[in-house]
C-alpha atoms as a PDB file:
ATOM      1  CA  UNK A   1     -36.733  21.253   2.808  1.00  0.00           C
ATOM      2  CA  UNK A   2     -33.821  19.462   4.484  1.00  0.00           C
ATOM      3  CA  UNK A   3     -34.603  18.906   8.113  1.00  0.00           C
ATOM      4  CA  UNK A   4     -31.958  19.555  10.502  1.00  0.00           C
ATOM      5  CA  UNK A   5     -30.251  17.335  13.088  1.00  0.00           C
ATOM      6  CA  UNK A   6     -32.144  17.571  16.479  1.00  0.00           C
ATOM      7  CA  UNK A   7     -32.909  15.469  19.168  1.00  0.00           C
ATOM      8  CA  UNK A   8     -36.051  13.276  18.757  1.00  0.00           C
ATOM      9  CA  UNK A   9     -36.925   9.633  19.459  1.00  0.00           C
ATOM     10  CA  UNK A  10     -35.352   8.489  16.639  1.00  0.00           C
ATOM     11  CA  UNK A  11     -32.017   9.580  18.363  1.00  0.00           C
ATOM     12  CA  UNK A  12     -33.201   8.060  21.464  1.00  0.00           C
ATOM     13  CA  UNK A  13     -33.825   4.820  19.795  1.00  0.00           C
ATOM     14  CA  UNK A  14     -30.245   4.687  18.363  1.00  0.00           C
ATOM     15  CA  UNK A  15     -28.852   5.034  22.081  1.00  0.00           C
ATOM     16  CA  UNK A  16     -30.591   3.315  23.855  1.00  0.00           C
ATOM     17  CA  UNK A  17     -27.891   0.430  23.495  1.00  0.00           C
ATOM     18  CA  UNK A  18     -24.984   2.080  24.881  1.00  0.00           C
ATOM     19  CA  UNK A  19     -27.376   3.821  27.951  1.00  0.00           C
ATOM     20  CA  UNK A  20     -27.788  -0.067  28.747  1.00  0.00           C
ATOM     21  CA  UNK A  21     -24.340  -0.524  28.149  1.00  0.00           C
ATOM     22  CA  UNK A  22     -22.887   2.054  30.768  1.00  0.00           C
ATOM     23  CA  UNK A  23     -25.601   1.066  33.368  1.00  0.00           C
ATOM     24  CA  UNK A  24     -24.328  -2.441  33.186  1.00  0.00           C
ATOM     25  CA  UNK A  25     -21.160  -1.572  33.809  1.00  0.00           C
ATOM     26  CA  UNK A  26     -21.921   0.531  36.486  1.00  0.00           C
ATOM     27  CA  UNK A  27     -23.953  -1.655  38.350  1.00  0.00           C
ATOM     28  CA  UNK A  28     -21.606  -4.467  37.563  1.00  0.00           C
ATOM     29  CA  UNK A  29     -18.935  -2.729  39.757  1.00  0.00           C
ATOM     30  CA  UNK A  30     -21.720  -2.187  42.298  1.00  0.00           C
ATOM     31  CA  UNK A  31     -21.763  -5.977  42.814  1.00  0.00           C
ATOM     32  CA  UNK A  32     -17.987  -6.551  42.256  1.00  0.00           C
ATOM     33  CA  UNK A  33     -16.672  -3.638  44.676  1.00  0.00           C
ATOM     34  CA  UNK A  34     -16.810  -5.542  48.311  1.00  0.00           C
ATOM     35  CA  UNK A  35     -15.148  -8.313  46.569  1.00  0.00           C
ATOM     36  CA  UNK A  36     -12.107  -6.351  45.286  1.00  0.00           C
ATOM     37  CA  UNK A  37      -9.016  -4.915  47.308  1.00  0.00           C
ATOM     38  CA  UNK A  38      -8.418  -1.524  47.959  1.00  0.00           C
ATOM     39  CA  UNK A  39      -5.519  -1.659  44.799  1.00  0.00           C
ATOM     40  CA  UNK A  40      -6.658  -3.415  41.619  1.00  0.00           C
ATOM     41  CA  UNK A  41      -4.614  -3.881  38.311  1.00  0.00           C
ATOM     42  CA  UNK A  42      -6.063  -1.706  35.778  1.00  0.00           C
ATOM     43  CA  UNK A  43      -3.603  -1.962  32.986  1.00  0.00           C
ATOM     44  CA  UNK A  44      -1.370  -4.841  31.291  1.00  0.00           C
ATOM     45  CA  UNK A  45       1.203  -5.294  28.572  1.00  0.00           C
ATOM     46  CA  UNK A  46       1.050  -6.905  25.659  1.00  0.00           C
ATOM     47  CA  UNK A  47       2.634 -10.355  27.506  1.00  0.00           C
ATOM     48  CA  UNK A  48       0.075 -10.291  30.043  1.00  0.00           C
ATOM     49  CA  UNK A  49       2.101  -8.016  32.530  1.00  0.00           C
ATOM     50  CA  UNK A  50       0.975  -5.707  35.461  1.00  0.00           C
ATOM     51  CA  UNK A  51       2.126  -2.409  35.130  1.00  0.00           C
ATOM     52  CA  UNK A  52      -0.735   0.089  36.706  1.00  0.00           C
ATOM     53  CA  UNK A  53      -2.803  -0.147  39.211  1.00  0.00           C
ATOM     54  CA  UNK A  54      -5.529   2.372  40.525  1.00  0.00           C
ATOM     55  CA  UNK A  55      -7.755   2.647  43.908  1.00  0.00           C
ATOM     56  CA  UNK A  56     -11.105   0.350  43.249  1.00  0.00           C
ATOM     57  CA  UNK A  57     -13.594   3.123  42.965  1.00  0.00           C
ATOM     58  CA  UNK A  58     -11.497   4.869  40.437  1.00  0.00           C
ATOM     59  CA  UNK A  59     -10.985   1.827  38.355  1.00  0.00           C
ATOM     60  CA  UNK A  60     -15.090   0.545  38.499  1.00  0.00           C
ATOM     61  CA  UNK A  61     -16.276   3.692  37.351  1.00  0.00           C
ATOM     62  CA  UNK A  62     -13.556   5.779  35.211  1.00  0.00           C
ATOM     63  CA  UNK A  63     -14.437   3.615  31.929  1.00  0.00           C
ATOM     64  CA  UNK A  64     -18.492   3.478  32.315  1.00  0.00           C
ATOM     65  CA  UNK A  65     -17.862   7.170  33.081  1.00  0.00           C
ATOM     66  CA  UNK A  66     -15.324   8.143  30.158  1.00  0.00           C
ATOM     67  CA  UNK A  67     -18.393   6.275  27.981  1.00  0.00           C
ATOM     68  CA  UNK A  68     -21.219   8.559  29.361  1.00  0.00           C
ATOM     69  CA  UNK A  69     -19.411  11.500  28.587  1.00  0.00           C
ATOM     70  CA  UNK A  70     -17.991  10.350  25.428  1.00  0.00           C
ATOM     71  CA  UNK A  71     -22.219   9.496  24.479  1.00  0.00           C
ATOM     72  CA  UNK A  72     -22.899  13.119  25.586  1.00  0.00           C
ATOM     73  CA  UNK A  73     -20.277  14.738  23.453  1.00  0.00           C
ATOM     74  CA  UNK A  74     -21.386  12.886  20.845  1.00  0.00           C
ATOM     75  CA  UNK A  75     -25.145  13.353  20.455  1.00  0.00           C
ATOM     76  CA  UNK A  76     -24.545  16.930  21.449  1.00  0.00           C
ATOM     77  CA  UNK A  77     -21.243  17.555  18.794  1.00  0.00           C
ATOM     78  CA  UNK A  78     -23.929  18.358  16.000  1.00  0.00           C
ATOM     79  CA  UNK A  79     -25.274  20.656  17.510  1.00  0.00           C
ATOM     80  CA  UNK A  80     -21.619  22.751  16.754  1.00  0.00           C
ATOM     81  CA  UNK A  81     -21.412  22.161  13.717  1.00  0.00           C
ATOM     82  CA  UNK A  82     -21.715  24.877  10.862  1.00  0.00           C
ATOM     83  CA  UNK A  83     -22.385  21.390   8.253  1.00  0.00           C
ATOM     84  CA  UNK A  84     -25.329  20.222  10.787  1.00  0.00           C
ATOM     85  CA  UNK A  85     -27.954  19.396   8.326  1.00  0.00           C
ATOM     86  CA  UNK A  86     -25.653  16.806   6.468  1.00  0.00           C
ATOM     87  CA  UNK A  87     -25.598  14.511   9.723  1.00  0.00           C
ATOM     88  CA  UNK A  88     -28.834  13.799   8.589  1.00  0.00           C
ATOM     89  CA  UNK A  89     -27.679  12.155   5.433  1.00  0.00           C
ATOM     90  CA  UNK A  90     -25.315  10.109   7.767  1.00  0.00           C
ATOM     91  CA  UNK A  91     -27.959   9.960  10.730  1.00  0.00           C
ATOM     92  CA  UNK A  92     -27.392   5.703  10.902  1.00  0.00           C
ATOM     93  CA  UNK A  93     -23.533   5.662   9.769  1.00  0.00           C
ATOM     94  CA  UNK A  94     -22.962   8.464  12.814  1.00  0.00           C
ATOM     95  CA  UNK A  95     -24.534   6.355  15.613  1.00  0.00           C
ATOM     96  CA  UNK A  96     -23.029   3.185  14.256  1.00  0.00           C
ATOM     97  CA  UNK A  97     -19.851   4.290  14.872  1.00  0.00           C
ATOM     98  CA  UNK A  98     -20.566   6.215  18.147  1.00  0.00           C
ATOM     99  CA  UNK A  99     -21.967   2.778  19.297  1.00  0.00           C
ATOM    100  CA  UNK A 100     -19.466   0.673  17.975  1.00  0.00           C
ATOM    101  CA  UNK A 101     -17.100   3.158  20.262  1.00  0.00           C
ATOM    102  CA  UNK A 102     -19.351   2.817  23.482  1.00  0.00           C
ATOM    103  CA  UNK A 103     -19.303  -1.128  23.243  1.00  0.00           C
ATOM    104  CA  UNK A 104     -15.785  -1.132  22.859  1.00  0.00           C
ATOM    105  CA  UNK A 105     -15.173   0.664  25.645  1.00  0.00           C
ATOM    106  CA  UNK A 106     -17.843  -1.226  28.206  1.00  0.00           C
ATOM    107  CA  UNK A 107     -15.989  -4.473  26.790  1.00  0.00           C
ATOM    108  CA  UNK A 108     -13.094  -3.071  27.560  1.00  0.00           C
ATOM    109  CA  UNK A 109     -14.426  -2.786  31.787  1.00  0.00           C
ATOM    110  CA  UNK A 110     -15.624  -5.637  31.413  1.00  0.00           C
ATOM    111  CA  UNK A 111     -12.854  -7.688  30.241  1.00  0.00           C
ATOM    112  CA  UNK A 112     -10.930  -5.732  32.860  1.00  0.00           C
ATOM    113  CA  UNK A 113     -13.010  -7.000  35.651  1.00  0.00           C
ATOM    114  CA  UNK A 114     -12.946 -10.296  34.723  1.00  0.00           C
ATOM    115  CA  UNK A 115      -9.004 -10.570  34.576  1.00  0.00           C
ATOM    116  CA  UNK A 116      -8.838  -8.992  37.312  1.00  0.00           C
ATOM    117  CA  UNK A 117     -11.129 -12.117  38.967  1.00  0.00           C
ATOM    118  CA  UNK A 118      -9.625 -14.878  37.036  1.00  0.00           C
ATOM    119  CA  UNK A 119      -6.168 -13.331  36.990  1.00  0.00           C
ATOM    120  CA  UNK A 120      -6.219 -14.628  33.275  1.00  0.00           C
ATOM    121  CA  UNK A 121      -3.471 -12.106  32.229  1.00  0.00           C
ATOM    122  CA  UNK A 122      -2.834 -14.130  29.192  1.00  0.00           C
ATOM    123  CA  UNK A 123      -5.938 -12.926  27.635  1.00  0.00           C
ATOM    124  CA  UNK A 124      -5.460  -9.029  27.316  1.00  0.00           C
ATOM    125  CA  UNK A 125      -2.923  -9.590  23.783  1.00  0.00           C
ATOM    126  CA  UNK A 126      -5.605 -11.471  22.660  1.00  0.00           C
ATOM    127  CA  UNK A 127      -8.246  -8.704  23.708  1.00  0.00           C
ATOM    128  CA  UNK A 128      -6.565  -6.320  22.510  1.00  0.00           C
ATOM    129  CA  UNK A 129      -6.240  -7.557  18.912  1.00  0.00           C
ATOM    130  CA  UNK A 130      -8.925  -8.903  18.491  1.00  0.00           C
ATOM    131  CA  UNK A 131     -10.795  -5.187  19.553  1.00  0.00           C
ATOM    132  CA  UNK A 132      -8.361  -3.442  17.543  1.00  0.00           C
ATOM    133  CA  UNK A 133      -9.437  -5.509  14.480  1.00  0.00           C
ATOM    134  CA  UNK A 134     -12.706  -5.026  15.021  1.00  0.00           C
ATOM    135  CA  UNK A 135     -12.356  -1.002  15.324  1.00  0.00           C
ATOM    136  CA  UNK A 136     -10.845  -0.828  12.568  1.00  0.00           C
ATOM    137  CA  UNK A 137     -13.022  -3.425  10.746  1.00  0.00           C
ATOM    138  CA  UNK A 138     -15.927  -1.794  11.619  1.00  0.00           C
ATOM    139  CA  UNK A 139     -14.686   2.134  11.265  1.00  0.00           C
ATOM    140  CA  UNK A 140     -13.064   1.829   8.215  1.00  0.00           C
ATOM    141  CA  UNK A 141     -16.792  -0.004   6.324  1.00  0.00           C
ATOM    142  CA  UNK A 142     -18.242   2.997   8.016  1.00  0.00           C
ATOM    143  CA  UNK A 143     -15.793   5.552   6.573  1.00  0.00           C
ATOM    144  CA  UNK A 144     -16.771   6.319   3.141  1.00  0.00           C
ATOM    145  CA  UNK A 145     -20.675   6.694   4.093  1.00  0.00           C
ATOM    146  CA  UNK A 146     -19.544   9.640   6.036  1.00  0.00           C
ATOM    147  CA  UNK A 147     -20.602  13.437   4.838  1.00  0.00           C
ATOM    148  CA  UNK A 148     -18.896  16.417   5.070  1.00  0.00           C
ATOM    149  CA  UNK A 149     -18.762  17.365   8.272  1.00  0.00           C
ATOM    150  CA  UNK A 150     -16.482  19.285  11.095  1.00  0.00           C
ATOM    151  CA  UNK A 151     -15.766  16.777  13.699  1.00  0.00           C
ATOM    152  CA  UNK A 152     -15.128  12.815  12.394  1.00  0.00           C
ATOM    153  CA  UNK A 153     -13.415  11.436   9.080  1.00  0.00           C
ATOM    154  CA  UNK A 154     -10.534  13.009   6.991  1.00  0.00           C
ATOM    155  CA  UNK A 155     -10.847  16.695   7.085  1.00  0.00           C
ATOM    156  CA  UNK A 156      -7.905  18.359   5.467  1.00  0.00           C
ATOM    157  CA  UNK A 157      -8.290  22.413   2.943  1.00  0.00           C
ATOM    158  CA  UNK A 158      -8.845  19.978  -0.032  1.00  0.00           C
ATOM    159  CA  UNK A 159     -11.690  18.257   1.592  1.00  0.00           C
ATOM    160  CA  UNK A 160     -13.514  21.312   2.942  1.00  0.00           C
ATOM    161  CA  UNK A 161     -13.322  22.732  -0.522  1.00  0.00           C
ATOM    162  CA  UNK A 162     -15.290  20.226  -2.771  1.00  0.00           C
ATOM    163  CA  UNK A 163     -17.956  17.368  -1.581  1.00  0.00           C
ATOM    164  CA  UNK A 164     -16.462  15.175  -4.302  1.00  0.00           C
ATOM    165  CA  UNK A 165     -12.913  15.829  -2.829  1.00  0.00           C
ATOM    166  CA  UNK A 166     -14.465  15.043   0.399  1.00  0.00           C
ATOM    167  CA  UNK A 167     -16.458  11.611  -0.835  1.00  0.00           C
ATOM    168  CA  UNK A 168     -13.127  10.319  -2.684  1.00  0.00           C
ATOM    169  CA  UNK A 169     -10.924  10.999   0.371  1.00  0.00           C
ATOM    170  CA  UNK A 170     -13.069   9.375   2.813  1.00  0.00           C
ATOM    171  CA  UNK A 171     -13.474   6.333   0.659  1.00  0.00           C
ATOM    172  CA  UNK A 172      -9.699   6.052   0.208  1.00  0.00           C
ATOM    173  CA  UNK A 173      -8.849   6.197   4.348  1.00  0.00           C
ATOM    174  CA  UNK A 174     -11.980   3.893   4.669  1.00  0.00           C
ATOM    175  CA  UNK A 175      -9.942   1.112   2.401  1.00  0.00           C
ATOM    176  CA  UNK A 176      -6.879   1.762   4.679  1.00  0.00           C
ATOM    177  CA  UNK A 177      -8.455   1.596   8.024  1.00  0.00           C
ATOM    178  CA  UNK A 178     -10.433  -1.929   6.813  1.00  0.00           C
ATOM    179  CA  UNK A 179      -6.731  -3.289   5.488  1.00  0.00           C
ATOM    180  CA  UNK A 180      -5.376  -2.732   8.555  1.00  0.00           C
ATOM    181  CA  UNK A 181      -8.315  -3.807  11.027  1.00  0.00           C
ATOM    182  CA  UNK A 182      -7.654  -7.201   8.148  1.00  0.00           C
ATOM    183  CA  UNK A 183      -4.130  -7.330   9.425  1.00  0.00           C
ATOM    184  CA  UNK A 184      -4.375  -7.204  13.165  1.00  0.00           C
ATOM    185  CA  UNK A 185      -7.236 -10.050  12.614  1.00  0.00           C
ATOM    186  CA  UNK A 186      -4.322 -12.555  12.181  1.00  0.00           C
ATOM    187  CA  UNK A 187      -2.330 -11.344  15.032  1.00  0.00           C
ATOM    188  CA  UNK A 188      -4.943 -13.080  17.100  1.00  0.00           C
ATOM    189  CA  UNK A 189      -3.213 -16.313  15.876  1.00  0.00           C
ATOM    190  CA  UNK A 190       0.248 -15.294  15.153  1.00  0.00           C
ATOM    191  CA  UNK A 191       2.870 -13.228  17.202  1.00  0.00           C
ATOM    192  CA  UNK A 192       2.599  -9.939  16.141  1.00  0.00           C
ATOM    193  CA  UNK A 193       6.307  -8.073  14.734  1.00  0.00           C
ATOM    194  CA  UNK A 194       7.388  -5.569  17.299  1.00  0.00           C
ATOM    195  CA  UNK A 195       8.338  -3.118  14.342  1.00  0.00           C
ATOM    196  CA  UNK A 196       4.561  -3.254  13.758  1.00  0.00           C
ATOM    197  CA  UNK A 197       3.666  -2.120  17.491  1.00  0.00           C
ATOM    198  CA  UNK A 198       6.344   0.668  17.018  1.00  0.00           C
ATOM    199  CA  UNK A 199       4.411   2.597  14.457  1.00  0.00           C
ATOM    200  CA  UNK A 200       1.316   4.809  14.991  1.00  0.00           C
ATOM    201  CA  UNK A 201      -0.643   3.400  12.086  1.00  0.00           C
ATOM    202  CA  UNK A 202      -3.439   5.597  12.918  1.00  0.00           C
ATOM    203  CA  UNK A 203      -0.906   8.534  11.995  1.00  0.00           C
ATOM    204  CA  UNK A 204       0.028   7.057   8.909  1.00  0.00           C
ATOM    205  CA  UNK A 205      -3.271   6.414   7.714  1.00  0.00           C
ATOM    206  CA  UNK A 206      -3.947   9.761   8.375  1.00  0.00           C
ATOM    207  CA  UNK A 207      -0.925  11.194   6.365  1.00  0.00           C
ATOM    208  CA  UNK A 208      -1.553   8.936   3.344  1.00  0.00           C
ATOM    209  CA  UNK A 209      -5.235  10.309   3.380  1.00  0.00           C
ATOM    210  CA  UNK A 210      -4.250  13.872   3.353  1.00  0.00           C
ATOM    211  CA  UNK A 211      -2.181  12.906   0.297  1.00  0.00           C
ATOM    212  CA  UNK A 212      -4.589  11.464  -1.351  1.00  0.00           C
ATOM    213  CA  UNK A 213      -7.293  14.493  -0.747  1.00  0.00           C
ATOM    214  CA  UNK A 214      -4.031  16.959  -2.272  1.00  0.00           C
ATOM    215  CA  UNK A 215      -3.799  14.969  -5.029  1.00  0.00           C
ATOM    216  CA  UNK A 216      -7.752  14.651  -6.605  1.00  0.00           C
ATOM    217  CA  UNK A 217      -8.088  18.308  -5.545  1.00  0.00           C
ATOM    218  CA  UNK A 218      -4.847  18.778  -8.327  1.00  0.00           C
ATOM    219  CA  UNK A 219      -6.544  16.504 -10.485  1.00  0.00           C
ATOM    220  CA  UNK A 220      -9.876  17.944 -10.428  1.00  0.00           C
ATOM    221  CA  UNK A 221      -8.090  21.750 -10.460  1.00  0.00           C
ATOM    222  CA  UNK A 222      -6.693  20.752 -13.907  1.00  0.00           C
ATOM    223  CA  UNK A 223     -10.283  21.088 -15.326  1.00  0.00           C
ATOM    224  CA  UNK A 224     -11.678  23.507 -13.187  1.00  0.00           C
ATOM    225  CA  UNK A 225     -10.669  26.486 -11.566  1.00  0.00           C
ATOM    226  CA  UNK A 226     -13.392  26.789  -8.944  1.00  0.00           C
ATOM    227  CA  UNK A 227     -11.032  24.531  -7.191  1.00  0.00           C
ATOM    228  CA  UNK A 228      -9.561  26.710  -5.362  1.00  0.00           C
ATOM    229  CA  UNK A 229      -9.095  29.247  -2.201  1.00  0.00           C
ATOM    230  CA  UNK A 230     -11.030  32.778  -3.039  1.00  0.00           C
ATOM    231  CA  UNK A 231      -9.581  34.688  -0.040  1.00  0.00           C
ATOM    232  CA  UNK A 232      -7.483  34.062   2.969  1.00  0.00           C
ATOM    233  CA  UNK A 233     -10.324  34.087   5.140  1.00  0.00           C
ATOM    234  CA  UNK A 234     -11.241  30.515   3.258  1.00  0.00           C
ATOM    235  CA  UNK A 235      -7.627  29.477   4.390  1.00  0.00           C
ATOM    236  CA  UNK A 236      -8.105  30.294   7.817  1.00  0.00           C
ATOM    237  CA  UNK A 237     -11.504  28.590   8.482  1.00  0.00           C
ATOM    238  CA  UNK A 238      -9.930  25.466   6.294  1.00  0.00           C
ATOM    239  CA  UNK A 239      -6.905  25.471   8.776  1.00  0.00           C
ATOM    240  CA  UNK A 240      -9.683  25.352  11.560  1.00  0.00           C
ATOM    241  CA  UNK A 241     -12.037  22.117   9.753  1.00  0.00           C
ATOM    242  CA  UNK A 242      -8.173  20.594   9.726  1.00  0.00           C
ATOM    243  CA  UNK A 243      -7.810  20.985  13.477  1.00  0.00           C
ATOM    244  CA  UNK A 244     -11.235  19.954  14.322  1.00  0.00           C
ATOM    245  CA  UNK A 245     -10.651  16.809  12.695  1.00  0.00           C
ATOM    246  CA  UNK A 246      -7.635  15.307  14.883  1.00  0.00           C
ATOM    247  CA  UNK A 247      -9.087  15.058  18.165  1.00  0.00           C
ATOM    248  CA  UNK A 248     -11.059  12.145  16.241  1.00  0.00           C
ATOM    249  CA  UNK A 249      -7.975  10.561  14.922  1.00  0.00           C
ATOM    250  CA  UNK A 250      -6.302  10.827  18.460  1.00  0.00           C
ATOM    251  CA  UNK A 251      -8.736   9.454  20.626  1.00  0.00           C
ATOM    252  CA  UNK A 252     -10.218   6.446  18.704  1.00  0.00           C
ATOM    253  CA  UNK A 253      -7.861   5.260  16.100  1.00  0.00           C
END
């Protein structure tokens, strides 16, 4: 009998590195705060340049806290969703990727803090590549071990509708996401085209991958003809996996 997601000290284990995480950042701005002005930077362009600033008690904790709840929303999500046994087949992949997410944004305060110290503005195009490599890097390995769920990788009506659809789909926007996390690596040493910063890849990705899912399900229709919607209820509850999908896509990629 398959067991079901729940909350046991095997979870625990798998966060207790991003708990450390967030209390490190927050009692890092504990020691940093009487040191700071009232105004601190809080945001930088690609050259290096200022261009937001926020009070110093909104700017230590508003990253350490966006992590906690992002942690919370995460080990809870499951719990939501009608697939919740198959996050047991993906138990490891699923907190891989929820860390990798927690790190990146503690780095992120971190970093922040010590610009703001060192006034090293230089560094944040640097940062930024380099941590948008890695995201991708790491998110797109991650990708294809994912199972078919309602809240993270490509869900689209052909996805929802076969596992095989599903596996195929997530394996092809797993190969995208790693090619381009392979691309921003060399922007660390080379000026990056501003065409390149104009498009919202993680859009694109997503569109090819929805492509990709219509055509297998066509293919795989051509010898079957369980491939396919039995009543417009299906339709509607496919329409809702779709939209449960994006908030993924939005936020992290």
């Amino acid at each position: 009998m398959e067991k079901n997601y729940r909350i046991d000290k095997n979870l625990i284990k798998k966060i207790k590195f991003p708990i450390i995480l967030i209390s490190f950042c927050y009692l890092l701005g504990i020691i940093v705060y009487n040191k700071l002005p009232f105004f601190v930077p809080t945001s930088w362009d690609l050259e290096g340049r200022i261009n937001a600033y926020l009070p110093k008690n909104i700017a230590l904790t508003f990253l350490p806290t966006i992590s906690l709840i992002l942690l919370l929303i995460f080990i809870f999500l499951p719990f939501l969703d009608p697939l919740r046994k198959n996050y047991t087949k993906f138990f490891d992949t699923y907190f891989a990727i929820v860390n990798m997410i927690i790190f990146i944004s503690c780095f992120m305060h971190i970093i922040m803090i010590f610009v703001i110290f060192t006034q090293l503005n230089k560094l944040i195009p640097k940062v930024s590549y380099i941590f948008t490599s890695i995201t991708y890097l790491t998110i797109g390995n991650f990708f294809p071990r994912i199972k078919r769920n309602w809240f993270i990788g490509v869900g689209s009506p052909w996805t929802m509708i076969n596992e095989d659809i599903w596996n195929k789909t997530q394996r092809f926007a797993g190969f995208l996401i790693f090619f381009f996390g392979f691309i921003f690596f060399f922007f660390i040493f080379f000026k990056i085209p501003d065409i390149f910063l104009s498009v919202d890849w993680a859009f694109i990705i997503l569109i090819l991958s929805y492509l990709y899912s219509i055509f297998i399900f066509l293919k795989f229709r051509k010898n079957s003809n369980e491939f396919s919607f039995k009543n417009k209820k299906e339709i509607f509850i496919s329409l809702i996996f779709v939209l449960t999908h994006l908030p993924f896509w939005y936020l992290f990629l």
